[in-house]
N, C-alpha and C. Protein backbone atom coordinates (compact mmCIF):
# COMPACT_ATOMS: atom_id res chain seq x y z
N UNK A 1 -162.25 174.57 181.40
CA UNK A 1 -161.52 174.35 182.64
C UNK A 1 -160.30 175.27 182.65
N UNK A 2 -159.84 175.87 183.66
CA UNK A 2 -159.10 176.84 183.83
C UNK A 2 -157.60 175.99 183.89
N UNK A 3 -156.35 176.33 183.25
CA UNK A 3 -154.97 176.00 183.44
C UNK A 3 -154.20 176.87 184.43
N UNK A 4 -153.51 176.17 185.02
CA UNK A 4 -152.40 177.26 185.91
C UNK A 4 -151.33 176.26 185.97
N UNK A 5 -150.21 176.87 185.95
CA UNK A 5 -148.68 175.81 186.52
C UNK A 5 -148.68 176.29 187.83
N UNK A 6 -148.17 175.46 188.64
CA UNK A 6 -147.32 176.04 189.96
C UNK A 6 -146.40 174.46 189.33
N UNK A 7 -145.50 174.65 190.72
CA UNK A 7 -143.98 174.09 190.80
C UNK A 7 -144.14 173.28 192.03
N UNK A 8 -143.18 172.62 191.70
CA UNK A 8 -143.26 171.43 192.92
C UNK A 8 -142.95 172.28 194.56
N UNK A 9 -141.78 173.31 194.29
CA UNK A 9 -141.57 173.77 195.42
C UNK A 9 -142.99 174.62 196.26
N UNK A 10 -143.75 174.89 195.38
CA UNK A 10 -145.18 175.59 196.17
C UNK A 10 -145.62 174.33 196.59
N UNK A 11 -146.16 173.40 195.64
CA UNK A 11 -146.80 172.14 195.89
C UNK A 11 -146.16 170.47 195.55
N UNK A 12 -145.50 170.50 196.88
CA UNK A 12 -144.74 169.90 197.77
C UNK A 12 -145.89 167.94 197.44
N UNK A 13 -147.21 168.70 197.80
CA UNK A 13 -147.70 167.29 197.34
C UNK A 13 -147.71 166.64 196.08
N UNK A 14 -147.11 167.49 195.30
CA UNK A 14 -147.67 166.95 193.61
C UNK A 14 -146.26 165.68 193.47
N UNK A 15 -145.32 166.18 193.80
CA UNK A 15 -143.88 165.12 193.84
C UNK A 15 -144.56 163.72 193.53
N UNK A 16 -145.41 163.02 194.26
CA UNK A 16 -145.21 161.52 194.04
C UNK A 16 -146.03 161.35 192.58
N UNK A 17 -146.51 162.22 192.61
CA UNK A 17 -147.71 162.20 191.13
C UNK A 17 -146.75 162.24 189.82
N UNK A 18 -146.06 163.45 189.97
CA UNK A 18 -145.17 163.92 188.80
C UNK A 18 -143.82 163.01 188.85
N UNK A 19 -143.16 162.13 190.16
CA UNK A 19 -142.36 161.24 190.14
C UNK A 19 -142.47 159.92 189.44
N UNK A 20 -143.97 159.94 189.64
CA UNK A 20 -144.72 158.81 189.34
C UNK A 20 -144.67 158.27 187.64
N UNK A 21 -144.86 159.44 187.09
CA UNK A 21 -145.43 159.63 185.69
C UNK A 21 -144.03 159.79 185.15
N UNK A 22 -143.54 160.13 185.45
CA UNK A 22 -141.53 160.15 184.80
C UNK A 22 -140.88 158.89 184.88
N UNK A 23 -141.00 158.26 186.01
CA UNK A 23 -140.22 156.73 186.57
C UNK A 23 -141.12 156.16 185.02
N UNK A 24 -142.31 156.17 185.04
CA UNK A 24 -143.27 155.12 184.29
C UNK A 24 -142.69 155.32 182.85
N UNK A 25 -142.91 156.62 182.50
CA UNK A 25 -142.64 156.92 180.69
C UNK A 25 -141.23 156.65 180.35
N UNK A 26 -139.91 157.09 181.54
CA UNK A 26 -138.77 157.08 180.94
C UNK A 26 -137.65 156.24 182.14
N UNK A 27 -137.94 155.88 182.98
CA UNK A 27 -137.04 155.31 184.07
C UNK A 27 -136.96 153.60 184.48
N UNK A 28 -138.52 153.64 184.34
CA UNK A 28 -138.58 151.83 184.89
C UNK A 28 -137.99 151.12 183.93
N UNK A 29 -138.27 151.18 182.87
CA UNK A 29 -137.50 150.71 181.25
C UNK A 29 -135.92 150.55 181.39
N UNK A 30 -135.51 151.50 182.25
CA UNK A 30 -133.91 151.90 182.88
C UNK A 30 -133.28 150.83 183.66
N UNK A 31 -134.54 150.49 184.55
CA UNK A 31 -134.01 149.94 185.72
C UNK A 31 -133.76 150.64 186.80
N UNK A 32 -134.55 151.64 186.90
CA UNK A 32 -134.15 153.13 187.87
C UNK A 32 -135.17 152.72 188.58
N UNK A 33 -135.20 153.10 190.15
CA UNK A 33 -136.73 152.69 190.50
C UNK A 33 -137.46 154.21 190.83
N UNK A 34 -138.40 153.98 191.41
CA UNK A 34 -139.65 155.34 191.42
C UNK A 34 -139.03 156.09 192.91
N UNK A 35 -138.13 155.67 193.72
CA UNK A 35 -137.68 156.21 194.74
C UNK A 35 -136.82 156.83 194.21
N UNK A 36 -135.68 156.52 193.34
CA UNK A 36 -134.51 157.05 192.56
C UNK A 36 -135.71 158.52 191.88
N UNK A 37 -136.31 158.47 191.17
CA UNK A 37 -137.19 159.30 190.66
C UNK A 37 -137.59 160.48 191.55
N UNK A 38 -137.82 160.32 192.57
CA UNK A 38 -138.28 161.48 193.42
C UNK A 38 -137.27 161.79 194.36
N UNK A 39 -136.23 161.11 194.37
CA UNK A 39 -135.27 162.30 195.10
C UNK A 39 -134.58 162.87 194.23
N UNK A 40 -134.60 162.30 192.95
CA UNK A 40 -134.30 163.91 192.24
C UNK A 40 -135.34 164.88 191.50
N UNK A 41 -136.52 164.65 191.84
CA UNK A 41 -137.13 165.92 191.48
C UNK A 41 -137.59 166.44 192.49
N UNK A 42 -137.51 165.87 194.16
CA UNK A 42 -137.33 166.51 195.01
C UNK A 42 -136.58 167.45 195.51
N UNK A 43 -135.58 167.58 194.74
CA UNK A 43 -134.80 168.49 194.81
C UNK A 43 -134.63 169.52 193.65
N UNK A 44 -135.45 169.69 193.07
CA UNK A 44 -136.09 170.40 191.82
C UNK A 44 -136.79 171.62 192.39
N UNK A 45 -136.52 172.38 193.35
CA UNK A 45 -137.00 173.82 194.26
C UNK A 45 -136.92 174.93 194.39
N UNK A 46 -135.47 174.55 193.20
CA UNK A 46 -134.79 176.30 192.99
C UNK A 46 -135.70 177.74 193.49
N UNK A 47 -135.95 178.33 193.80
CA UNK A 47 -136.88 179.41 193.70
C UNK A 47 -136.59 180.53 192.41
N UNK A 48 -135.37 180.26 192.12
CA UNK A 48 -134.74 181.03 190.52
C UNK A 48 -134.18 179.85 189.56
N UNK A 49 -134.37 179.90 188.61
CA UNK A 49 -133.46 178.87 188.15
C UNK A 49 -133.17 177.94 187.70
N UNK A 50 -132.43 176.68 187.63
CA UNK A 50 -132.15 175.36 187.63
C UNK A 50 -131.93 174.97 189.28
N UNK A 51 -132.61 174.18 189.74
CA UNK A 51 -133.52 173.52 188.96
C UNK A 51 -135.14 173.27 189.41
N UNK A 52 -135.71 173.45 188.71
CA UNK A 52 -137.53 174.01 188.90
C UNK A 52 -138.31 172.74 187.95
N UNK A 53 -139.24 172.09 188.66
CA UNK A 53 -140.25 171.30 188.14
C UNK A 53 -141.66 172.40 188.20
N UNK A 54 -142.29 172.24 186.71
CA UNK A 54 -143.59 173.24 186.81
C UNK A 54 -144.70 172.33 186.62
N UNK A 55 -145.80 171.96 187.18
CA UNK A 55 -146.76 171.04 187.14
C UNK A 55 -148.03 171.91 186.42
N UNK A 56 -148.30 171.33 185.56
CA UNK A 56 -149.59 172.20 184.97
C UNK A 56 -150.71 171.66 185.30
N UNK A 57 -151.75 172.64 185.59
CA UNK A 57 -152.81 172.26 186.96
C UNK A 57 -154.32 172.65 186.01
N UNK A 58 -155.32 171.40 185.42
CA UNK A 58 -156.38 171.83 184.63
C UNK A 58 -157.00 171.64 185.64
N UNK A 59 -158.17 173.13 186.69
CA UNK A 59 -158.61 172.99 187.83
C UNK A 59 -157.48 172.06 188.93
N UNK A 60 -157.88 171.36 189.22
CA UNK A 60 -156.61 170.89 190.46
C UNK A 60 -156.20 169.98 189.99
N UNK A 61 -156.67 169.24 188.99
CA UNK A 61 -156.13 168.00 188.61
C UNK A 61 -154.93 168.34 187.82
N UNK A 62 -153.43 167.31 187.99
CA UNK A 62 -152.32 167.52 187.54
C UNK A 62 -152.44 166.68 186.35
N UNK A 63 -152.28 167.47 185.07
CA UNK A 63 -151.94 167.15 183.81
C UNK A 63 -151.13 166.80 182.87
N UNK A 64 -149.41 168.15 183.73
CA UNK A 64 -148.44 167.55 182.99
C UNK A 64 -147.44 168.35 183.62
N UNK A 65 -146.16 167.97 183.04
CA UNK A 65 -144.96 168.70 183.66
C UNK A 65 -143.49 169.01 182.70
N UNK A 66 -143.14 169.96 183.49
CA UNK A 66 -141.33 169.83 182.61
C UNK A 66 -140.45 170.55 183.78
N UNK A 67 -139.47 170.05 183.13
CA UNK A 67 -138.51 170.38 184.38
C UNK A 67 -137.40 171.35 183.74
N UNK A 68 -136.97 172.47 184.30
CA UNK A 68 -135.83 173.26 183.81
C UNK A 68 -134.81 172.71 184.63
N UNK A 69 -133.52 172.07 184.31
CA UNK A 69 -132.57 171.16 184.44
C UNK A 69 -131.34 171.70 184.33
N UNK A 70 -130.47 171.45 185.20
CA UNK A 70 -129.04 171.94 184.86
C UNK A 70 -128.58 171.25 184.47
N UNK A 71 -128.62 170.13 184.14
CA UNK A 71 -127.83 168.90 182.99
C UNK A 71 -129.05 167.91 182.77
N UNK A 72 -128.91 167.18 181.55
CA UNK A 72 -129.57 166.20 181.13
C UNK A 72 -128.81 165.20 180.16
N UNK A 73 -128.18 165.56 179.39
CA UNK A 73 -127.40 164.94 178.50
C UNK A 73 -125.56 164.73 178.88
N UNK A 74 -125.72 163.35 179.35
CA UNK A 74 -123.89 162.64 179.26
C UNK A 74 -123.36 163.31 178.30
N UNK A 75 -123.59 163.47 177.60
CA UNK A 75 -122.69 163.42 176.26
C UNK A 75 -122.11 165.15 175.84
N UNK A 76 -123.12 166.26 176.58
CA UNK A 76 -123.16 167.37 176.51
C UNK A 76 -122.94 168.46 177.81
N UNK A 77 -121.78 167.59 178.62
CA UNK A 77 -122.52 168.00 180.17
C UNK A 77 -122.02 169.87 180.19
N UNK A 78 -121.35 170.48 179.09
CA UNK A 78 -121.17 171.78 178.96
C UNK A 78 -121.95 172.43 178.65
N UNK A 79 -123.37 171.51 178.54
CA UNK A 79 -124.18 172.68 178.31
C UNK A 79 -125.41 172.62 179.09
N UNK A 80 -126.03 174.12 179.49
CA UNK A 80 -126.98 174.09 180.54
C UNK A 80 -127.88 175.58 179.80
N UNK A 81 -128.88 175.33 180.75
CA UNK A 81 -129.93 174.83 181.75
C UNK A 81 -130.50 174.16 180.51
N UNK A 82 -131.43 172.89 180.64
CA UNK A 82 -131.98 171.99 179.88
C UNK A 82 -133.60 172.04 180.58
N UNK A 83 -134.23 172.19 179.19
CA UNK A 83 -136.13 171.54 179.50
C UNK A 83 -135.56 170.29 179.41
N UNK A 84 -136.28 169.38 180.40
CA UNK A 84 -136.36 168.14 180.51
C UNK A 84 -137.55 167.75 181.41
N UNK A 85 -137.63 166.31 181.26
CA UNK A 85 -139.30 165.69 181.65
C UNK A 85 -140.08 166.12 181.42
N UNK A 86 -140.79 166.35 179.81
CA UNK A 86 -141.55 166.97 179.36
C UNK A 86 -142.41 165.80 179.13
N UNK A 87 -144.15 166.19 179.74
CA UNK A 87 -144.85 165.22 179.89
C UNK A 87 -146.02 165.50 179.80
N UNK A 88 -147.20 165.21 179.22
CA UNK A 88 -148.87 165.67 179.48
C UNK A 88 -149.21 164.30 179.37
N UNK A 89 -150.40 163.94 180.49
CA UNK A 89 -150.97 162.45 180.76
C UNK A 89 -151.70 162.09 179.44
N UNK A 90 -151.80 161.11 178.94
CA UNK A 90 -152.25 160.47 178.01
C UNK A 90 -153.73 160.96 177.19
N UNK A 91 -154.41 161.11 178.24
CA UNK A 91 -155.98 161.77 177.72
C UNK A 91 -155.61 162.98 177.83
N UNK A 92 -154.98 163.85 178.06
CA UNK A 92 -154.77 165.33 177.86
C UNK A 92 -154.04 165.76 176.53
N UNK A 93 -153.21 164.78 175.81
CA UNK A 93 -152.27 165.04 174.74
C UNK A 93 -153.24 165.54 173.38
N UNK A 94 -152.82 165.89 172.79
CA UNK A 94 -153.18 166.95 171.32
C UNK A 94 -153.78 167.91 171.67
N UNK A 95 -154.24 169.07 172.59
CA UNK A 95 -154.83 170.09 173.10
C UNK A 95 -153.57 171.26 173.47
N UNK A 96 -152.54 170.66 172.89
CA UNK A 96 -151.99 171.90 173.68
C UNK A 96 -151.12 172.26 174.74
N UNK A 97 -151.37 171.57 175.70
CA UNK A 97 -151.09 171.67 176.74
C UNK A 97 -149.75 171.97 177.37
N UNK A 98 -149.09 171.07 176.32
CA UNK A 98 -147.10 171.13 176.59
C UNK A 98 -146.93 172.60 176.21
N UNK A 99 -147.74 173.45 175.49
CA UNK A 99 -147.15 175.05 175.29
C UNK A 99 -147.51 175.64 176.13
N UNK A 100 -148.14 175.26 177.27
CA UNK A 100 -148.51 176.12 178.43
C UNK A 100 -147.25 176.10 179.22
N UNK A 101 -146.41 174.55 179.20
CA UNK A 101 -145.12 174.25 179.72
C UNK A 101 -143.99 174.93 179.53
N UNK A 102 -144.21 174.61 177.96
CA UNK A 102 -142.92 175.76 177.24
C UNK A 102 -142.64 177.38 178.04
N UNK A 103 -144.27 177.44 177.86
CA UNK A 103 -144.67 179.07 177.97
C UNK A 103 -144.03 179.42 179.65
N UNK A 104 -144.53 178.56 180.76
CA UNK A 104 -143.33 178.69 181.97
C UNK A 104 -142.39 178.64 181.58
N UNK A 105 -141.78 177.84 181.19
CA UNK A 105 -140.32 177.20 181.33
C UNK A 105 -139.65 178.37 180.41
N UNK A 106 -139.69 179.32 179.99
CA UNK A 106 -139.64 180.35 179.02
C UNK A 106 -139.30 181.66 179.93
N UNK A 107 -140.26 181.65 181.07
CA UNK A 107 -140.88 182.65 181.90
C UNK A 107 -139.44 182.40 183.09
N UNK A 108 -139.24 181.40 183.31
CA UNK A 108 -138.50 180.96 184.27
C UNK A 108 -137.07 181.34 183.78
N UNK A 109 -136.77 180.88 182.72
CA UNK A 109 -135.65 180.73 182.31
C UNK A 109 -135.55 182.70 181.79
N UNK A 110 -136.43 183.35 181.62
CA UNK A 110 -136.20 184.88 181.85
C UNK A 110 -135.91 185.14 182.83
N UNK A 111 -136.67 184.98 183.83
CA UNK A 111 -136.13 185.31 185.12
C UNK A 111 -134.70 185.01 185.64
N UNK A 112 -134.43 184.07 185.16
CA UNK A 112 -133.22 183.98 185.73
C UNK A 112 -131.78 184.28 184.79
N UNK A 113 -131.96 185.14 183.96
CA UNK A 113 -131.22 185.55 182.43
C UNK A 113 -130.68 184.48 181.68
N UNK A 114 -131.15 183.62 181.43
CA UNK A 114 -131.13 182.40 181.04
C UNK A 114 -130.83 183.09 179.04
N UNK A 115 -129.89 182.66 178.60
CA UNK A 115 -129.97 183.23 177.32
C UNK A 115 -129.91 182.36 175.90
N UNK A 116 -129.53 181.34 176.15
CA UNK A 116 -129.66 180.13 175.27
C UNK A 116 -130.45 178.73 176.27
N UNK A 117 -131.00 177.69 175.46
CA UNK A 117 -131.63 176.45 176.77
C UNK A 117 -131.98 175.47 175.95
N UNK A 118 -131.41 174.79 176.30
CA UNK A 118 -131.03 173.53 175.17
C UNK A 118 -132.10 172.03 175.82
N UNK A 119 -132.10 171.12 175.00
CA UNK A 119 -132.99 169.46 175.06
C UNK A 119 -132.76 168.92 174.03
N UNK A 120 -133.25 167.38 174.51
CA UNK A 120 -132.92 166.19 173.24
C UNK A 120 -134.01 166.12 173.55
N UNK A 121 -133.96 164.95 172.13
CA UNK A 121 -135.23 164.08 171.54
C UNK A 121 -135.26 163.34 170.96
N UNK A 122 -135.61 162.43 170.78
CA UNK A 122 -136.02 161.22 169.34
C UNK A 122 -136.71 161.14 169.28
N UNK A 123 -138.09 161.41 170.08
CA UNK A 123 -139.79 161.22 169.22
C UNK A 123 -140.59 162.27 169.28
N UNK A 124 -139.69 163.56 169.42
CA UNK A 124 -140.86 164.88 169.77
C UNK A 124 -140.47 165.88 168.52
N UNK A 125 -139.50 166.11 167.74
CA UNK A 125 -138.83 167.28 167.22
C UNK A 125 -139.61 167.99 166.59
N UNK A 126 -140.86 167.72 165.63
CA UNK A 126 -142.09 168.29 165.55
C UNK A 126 -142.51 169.38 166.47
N UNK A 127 -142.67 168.82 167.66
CA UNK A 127 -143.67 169.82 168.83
C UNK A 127 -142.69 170.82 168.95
N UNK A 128 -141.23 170.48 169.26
CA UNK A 128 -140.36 171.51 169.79
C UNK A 128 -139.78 172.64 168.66
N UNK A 129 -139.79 171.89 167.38
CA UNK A 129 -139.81 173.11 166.28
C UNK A 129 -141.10 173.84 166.32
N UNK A 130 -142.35 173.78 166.26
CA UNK A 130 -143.43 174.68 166.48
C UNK A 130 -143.17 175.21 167.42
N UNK A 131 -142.68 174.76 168.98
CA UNK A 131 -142.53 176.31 169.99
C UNK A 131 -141.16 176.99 169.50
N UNK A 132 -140.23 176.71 168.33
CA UNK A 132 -139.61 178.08 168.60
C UNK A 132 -138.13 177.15 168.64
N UNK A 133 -137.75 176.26 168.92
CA UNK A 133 -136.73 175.63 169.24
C UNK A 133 -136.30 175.19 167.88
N UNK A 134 -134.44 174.96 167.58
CA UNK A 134 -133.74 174.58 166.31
C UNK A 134 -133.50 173.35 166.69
N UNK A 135 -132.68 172.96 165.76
CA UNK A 135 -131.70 171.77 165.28
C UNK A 135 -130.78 172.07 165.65
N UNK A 136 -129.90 171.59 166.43
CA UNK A 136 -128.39 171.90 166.27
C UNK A 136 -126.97 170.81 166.20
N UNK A 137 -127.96 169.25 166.07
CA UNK A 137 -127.19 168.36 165.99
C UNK A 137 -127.50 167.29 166.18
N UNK A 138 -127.42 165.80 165.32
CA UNK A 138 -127.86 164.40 165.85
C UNK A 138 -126.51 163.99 166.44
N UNK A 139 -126.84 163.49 167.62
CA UNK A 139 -125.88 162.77 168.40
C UNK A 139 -126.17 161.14 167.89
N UNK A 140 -125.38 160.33 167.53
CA UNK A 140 -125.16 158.71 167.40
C UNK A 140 -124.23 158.29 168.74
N UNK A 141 -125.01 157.41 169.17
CA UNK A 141 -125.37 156.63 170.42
C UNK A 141 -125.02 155.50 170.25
N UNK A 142 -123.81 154.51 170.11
CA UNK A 142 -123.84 153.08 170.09
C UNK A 142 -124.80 152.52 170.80
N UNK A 143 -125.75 151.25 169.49
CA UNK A 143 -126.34 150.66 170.65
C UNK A 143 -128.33 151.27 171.00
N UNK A 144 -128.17 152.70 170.20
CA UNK A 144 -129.18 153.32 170.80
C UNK A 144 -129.86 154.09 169.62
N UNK A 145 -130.75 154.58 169.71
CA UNK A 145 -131.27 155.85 168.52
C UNK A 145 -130.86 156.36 168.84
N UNK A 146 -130.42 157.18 167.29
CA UNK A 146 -130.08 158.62 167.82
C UNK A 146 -130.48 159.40 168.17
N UNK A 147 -130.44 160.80 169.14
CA UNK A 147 -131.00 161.81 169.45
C UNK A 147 -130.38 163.26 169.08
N UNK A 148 -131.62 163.99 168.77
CA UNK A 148 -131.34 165.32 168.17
C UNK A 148 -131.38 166.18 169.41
N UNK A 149 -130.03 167.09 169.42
CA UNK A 149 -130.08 168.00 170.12
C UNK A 149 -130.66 169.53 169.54
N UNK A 150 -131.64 169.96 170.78
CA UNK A 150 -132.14 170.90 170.16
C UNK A 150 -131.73 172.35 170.97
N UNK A 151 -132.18 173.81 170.32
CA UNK A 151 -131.48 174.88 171.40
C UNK A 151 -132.35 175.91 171.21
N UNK A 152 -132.91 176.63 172.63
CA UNK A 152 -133.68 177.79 172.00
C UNK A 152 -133.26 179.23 172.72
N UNK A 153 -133.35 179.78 171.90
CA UNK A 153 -132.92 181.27 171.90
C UNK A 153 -134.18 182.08 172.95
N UNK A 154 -133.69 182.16 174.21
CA UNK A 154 -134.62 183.51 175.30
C UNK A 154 -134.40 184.39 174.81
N UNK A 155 -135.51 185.36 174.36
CA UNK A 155 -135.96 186.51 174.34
C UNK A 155 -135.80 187.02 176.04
N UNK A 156 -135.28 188.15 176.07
CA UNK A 156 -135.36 188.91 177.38
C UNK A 156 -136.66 189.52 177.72
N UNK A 157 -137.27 189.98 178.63
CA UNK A 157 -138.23 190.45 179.21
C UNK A 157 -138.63 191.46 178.31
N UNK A 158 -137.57 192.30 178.29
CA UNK A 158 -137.86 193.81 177.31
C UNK A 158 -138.53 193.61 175.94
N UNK A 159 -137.83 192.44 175.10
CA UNK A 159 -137.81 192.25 174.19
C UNK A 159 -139.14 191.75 173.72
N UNK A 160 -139.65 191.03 174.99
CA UNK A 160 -141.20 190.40 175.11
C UNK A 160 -142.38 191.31 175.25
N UNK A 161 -142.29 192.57 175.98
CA UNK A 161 -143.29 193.21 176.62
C UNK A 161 -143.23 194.08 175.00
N UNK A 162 -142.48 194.23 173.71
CA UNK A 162 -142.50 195.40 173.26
C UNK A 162 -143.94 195.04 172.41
């Protein structure tokens, strides 16, 4: 089956799908509801930039997503652009798939001279050290697990094509 990303801003219909699947894994637990959820990744359209949702498309069916973010972390709000809502649906997971994400969100964040691009975690740091991403700090959270902040170094265009 063939992969492609497009972005929410091409495909305008994918929003309630990819709102859907974010409210569920990380929001309802919150107390956030699924309307709160899609007006902010409705506004995820950038055409450069922060901030861009990329939907990864196996044939038409939507598989998974991440979002390049201009903030994600309270605790860090000096630092930007952030991967965030990083997601592949349940029967799609161990194949791969989130490096097709990376691999936009990489592409994107060139385009727009993006030169450092930072994310947290507490149950992924595995996946994100294999694409390429460090350590750069556990944050302690009263109250909460801690989460590791992580940071990855863009390669520029030039630097890619050599």
């Amino acid at each position: 089956m063939t992969l492609r990303v497009t972005t929410i801003r091409e495909r305008p219909d994918l929003l309630p799908i990819v709102a859907e699947w974010l409210w569920r894994e990380w929001w309802e637990q919150k107390g956030r509801t699924l309307e709160q959820a899609q007006a902010i990744y409705a506004d995820c359209v950038a055409e450069t930039g922060a901030p861009q949702t990329f939907v990864l498309l196996e044939g038409e069916l939507p598989v998974g997503t991440v979002t390049l973010a201009r903030k994600d972390l309270d605790e860090r709000p000096d630092l930007t652009p952030w991967l965030a809502g990083v997601f592949v649906i349940p029967d799609r997971r161990g194949r791969g798939y989130v490096y097709h994400l990376f691999d936009e969100f990489e592409r994107a964040c060139q385009a727009a001279s993006v030169e450092v691009a930072w994310l947290y975690t507490n149950t992924a740091e595995r996946v994100y050290l294999r694409a390429g991403w460090e350590r750069t700090e556990v944050i302690q959270r009263p109250g909460k697990l801690p989460i590791i902040l992580m940071r990855r170094i863009i390669p520029n265009e030039s630097s890619v094509s050599k």
